[in-house]
Protein backbone atom coordinates (compact mmCIF):
# COMPACT_ATOMS: atom_id res chain seq x y z
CA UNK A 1 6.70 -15.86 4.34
CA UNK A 2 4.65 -15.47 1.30
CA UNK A 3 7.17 -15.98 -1.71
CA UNK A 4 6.63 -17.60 -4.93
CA UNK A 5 9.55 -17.23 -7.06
CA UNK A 6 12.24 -19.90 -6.65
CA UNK A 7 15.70 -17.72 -6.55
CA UNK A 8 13.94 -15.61 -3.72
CA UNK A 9 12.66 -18.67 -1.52
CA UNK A 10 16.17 -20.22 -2.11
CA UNK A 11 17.72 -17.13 -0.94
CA UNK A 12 15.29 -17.07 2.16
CA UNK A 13 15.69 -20.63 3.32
CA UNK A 14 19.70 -20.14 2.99
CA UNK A 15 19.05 -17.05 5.88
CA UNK A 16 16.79 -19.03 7.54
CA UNK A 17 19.03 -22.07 7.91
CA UNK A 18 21.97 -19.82 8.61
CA UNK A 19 20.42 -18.11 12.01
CA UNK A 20 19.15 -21.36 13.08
CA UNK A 21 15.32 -20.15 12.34
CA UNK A 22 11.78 -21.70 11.20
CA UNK A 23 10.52 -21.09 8.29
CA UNK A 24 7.18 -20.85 7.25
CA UNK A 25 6.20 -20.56 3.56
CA UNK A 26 2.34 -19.79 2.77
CA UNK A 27 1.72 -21.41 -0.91
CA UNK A 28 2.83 -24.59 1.02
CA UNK A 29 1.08 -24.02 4.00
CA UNK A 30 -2.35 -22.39 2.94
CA UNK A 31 -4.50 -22.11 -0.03
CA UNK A 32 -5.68 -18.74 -0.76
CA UNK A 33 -8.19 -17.70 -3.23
CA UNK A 34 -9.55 -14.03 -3.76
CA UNK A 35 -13.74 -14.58 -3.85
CA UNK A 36 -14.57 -10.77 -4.65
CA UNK A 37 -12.50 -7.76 -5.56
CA UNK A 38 -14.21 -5.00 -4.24
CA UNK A 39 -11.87 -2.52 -5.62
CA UNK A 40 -11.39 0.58 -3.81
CA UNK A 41 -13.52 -1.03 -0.81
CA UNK A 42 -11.35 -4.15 -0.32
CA UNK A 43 -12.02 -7.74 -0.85
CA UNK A 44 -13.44 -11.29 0.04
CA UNK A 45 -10.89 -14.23 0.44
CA UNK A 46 -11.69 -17.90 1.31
CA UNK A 47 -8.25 -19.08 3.37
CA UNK A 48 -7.78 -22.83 3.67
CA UNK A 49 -4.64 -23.92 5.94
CA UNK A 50 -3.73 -26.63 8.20
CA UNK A 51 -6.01 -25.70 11.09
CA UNK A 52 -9.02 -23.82 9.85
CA UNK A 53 -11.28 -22.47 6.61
CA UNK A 54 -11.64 -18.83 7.17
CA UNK A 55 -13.80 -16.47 4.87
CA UNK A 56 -12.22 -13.31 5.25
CA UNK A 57 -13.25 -9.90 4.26
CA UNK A 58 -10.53 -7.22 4.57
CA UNK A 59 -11.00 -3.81 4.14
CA UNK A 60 -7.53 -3.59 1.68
CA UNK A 61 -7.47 -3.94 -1.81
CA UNK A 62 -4.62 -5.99 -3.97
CA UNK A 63 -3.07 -9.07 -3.99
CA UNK A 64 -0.38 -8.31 -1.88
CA UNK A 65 -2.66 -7.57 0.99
CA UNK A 66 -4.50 -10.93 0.52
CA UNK A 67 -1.18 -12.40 0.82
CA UNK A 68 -0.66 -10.38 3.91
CA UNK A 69 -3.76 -11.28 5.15
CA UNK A 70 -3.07 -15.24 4.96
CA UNK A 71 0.69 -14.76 6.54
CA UNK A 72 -1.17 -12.65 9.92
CA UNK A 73 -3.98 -15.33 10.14
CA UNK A 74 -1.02 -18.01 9.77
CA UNK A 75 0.98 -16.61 12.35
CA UNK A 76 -1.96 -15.98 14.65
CA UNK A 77 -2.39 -19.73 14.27
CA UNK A 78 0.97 -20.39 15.69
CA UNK A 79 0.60 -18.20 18.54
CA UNK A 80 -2.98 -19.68 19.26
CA UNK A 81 -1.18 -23.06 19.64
CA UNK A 82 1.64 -21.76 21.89
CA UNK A 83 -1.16 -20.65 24.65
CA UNK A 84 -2.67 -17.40 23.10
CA UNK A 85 -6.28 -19.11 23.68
CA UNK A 86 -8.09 -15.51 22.95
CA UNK A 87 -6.39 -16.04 19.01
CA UNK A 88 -10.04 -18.01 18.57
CA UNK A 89 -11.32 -18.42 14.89
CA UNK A 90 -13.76 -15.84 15.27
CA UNK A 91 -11.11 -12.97 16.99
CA UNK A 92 -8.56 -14.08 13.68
CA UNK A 93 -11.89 -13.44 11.34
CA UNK A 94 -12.70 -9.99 13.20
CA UNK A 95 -9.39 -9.13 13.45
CA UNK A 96 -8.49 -9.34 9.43
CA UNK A 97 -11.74 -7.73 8.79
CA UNK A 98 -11.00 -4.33 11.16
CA UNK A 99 -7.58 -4.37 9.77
CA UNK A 100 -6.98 -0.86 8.05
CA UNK A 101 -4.03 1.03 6.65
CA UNK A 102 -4.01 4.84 6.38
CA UNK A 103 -1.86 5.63 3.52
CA UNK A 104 -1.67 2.47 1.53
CA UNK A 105 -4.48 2.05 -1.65
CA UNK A 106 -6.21 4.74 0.60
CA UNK A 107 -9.05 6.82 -1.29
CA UNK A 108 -9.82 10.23 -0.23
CA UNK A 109 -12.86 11.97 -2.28
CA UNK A 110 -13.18 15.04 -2.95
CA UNK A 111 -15.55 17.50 -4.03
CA UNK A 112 -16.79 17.86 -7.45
CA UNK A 113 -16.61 13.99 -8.07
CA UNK A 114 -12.58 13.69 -8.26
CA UNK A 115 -10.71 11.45 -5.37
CA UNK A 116 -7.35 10.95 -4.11
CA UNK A 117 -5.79 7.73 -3.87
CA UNK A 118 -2.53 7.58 -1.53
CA UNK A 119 -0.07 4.80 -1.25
CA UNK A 120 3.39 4.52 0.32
CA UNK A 121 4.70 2.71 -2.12
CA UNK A 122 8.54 3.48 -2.05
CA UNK A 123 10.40 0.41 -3.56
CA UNK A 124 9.98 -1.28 -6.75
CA UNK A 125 7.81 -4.13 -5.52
CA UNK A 126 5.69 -1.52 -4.11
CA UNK A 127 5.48 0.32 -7.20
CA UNK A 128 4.58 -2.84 -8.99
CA UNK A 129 1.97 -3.88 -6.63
CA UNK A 130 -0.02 -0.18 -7.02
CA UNK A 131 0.85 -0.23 -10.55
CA UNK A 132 -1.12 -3.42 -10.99
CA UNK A 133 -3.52 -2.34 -9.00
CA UNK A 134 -4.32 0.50 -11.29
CA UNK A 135 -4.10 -1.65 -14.38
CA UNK A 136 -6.39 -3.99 -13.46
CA UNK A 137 -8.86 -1.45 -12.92
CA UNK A 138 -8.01 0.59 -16.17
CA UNK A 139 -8.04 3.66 -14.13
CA UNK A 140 -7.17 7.17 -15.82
CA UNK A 141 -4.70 9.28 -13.30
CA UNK A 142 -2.50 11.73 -12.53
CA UNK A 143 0.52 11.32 -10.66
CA UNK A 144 2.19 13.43 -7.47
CA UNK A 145 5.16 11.85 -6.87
CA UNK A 146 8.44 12.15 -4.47
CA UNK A 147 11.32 10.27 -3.29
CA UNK A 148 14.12 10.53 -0.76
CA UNK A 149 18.03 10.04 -2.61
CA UNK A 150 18.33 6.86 -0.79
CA UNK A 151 15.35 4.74 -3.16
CA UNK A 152 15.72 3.16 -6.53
CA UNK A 153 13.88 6.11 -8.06
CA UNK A 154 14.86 4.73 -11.80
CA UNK A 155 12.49 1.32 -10.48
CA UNK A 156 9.90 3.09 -8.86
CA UNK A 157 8.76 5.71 -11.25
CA UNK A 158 8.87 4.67 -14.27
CA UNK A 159 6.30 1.42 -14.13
CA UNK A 160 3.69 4.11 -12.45
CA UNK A 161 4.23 7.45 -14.57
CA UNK A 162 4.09 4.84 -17.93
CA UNK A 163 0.18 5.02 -17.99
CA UNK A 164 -0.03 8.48 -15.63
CA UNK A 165 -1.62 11.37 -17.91
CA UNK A 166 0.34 13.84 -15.64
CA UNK A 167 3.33 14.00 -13.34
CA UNK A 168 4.06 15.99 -10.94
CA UNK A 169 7.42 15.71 -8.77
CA UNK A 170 7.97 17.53 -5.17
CA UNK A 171 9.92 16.68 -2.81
CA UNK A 172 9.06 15.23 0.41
CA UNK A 173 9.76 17.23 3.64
CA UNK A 174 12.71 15.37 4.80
CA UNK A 175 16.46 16.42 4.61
CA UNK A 176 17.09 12.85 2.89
CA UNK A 177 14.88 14.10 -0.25
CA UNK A 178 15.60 13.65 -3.91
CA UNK A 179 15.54 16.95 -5.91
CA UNK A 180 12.46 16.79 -7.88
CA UNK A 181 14.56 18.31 -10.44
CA UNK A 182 17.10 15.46 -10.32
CA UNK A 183 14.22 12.81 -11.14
CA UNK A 184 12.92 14.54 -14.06
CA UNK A 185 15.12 13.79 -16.20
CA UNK A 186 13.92 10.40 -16.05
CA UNK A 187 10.51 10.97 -17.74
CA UNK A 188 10.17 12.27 -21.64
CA UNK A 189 9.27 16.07 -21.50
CA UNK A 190 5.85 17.63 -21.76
CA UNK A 191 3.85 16.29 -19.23
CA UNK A 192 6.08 16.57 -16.30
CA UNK A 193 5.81 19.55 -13.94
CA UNK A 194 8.22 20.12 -11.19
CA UNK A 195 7.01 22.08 -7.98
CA UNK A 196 9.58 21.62 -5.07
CA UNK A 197 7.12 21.97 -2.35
CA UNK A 198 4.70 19.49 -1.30
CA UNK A 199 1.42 22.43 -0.83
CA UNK A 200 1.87 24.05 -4.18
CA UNK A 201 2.57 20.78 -5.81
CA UNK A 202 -1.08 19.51 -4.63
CA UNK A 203 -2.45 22.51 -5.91
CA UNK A 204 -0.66 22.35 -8.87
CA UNK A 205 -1.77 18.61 -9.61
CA UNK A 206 -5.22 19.25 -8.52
CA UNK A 207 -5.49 22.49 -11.19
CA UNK A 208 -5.18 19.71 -13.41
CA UNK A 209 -8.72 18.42 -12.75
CA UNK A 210 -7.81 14.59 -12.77
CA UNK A 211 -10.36 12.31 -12.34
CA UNK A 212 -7.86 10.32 -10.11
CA UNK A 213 -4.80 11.93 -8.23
CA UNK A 214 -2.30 9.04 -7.19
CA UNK A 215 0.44 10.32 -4.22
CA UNK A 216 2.94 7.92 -3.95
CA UNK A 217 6.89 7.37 -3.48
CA UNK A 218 7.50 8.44 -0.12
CA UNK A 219 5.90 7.61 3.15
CA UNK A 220 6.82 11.18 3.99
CA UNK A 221 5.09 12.79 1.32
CA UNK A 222 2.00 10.55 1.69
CA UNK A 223 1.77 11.97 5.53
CA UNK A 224 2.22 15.61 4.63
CA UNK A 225 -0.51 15.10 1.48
CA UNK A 226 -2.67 13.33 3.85
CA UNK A 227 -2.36 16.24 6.12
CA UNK A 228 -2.84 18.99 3.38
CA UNK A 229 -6.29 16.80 2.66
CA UNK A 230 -7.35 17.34 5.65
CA UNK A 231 -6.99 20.97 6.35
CA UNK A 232 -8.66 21.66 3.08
CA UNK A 233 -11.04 19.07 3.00
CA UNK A 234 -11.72 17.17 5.95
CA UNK A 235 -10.64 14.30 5.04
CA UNK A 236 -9.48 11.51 5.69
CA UNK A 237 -9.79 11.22 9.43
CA UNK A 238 -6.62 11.12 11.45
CA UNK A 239 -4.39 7.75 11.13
CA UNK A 240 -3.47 7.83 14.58
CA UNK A 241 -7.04 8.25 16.14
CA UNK A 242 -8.01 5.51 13.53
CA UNK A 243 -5.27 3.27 14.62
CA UNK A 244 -5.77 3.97 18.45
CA UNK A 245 -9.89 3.70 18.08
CA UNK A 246 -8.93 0.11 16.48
CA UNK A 247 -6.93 -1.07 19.39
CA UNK A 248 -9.22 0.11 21.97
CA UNK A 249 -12.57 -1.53 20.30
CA UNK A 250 -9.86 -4.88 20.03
CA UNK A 251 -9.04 -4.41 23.49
């Protein structure tokens, strides 16, 4: 595990200890350190641990994913020792470097210069992560945004529609949705619209003309976007037949 503030390790090693299980902590175990931020097109990373130096580059942009990245490579390293020979240096360096995610810090462009970015971010660390993500960038956006009742909607939304130049709430196409109308009242009036479907809310964000559209707060409503994207504009390929084409080229 990847965890750096004190009351949250303590709270993990007092789980940990309680089912009897190993723990692994990464700032203690590896040294990480981000070479190049590529931005939209992902990132270079020079991971020291125990074992190995490995000079990644991953295809996924943030800190959290370079984090991620280090945890997989360290837990590849484990198995590798327990008798997974084909976990090799060079498979773990291939491996990090095919590694995509359809849906999270995922750009679609579209025509006339304006793109798309869609993230499942659904909880506040999440939100944080994309917010950050945006800020370091100093990116101008819009927002489409939708929930289901069971999320920490007063967490998420705020730290993202703080800096958004428009919001837009639907609501995702699950029974378990929040009421766009219910989250509104959350955000100061006069740049807020509320469209309860997910179709006319993309058109209605899009009429906008934003530079940047960011869909976010639901995995559901990132699928059915990511859908819509595709009928309309081709783009982005399918997840699945990106996922499956991975493991088969892997395999």
């Amino acid at each position: 595990i990847w965890v750096e503030r004190p009351e949250a390790r303590r709270a993990i090693e007092e789980v940990a200890a309680a089912v009897g299980a190993d723990l692994l902590l990464g700032p203690e175990t590896a040294r990480l350190e981000i070479v190049e931020d590529r931005g939209w097109e992902g990132q270079r990373l020079n991971l020291q641990t125990a074992e190995n130096r490995y000079q990644l580059s991953l295809l996924l942009g943030g800190y959290h994913q370079a984090k991620n990245a280090a945890l997989a490579v360290l837990g590849a390293e484990i198995l590798a020792g327990r008798g997974w020979e084909r976990l090799d240096h060079e498979a773990i360096v291939a491996g990090a470097g095919g590694s995509r995610w359809p849906g999270r810090l995922e750009r679609v462009d579209l025509p006339g210069g304006r793109s798309v970015l869609l993230d499942v971010a659904h909880n506040p660390d999440g939100a944080e992560a994309l917010a950050r993500f945006l800020d370091r960038r100093e990116l101008t956006y819009d927002l489409l945004f939708g929930v289901l009742a069971d999320k920490d909607v007063g967490e998420i939304l705020p730290v993202l529609a703080a800096k958004a130049r428009r919001v837009t709430l639907t609501s995702p196409h699950s029974h378990r949705a929040l009421p766009p109308e219910e989250i509104e009242r959350l955000l100061p009036a006069g740049r807020v619209d509320v469209v309860p479907a997910a179709p006319p809310a993309l058109d209605s964000a899009l009429a906008g003309d934003p530079e940047l559209l960011v869909v976010c707060g639901s995995v559901y409503l990132v699928g059915e976007i990511r859908e819509l994207l595709r009928e309309r504009f081709g783009a982005p390929s399918p997840a699945v037949s990106d996922l499956g084409d991975s493991h088969q080229r892997a395999s």
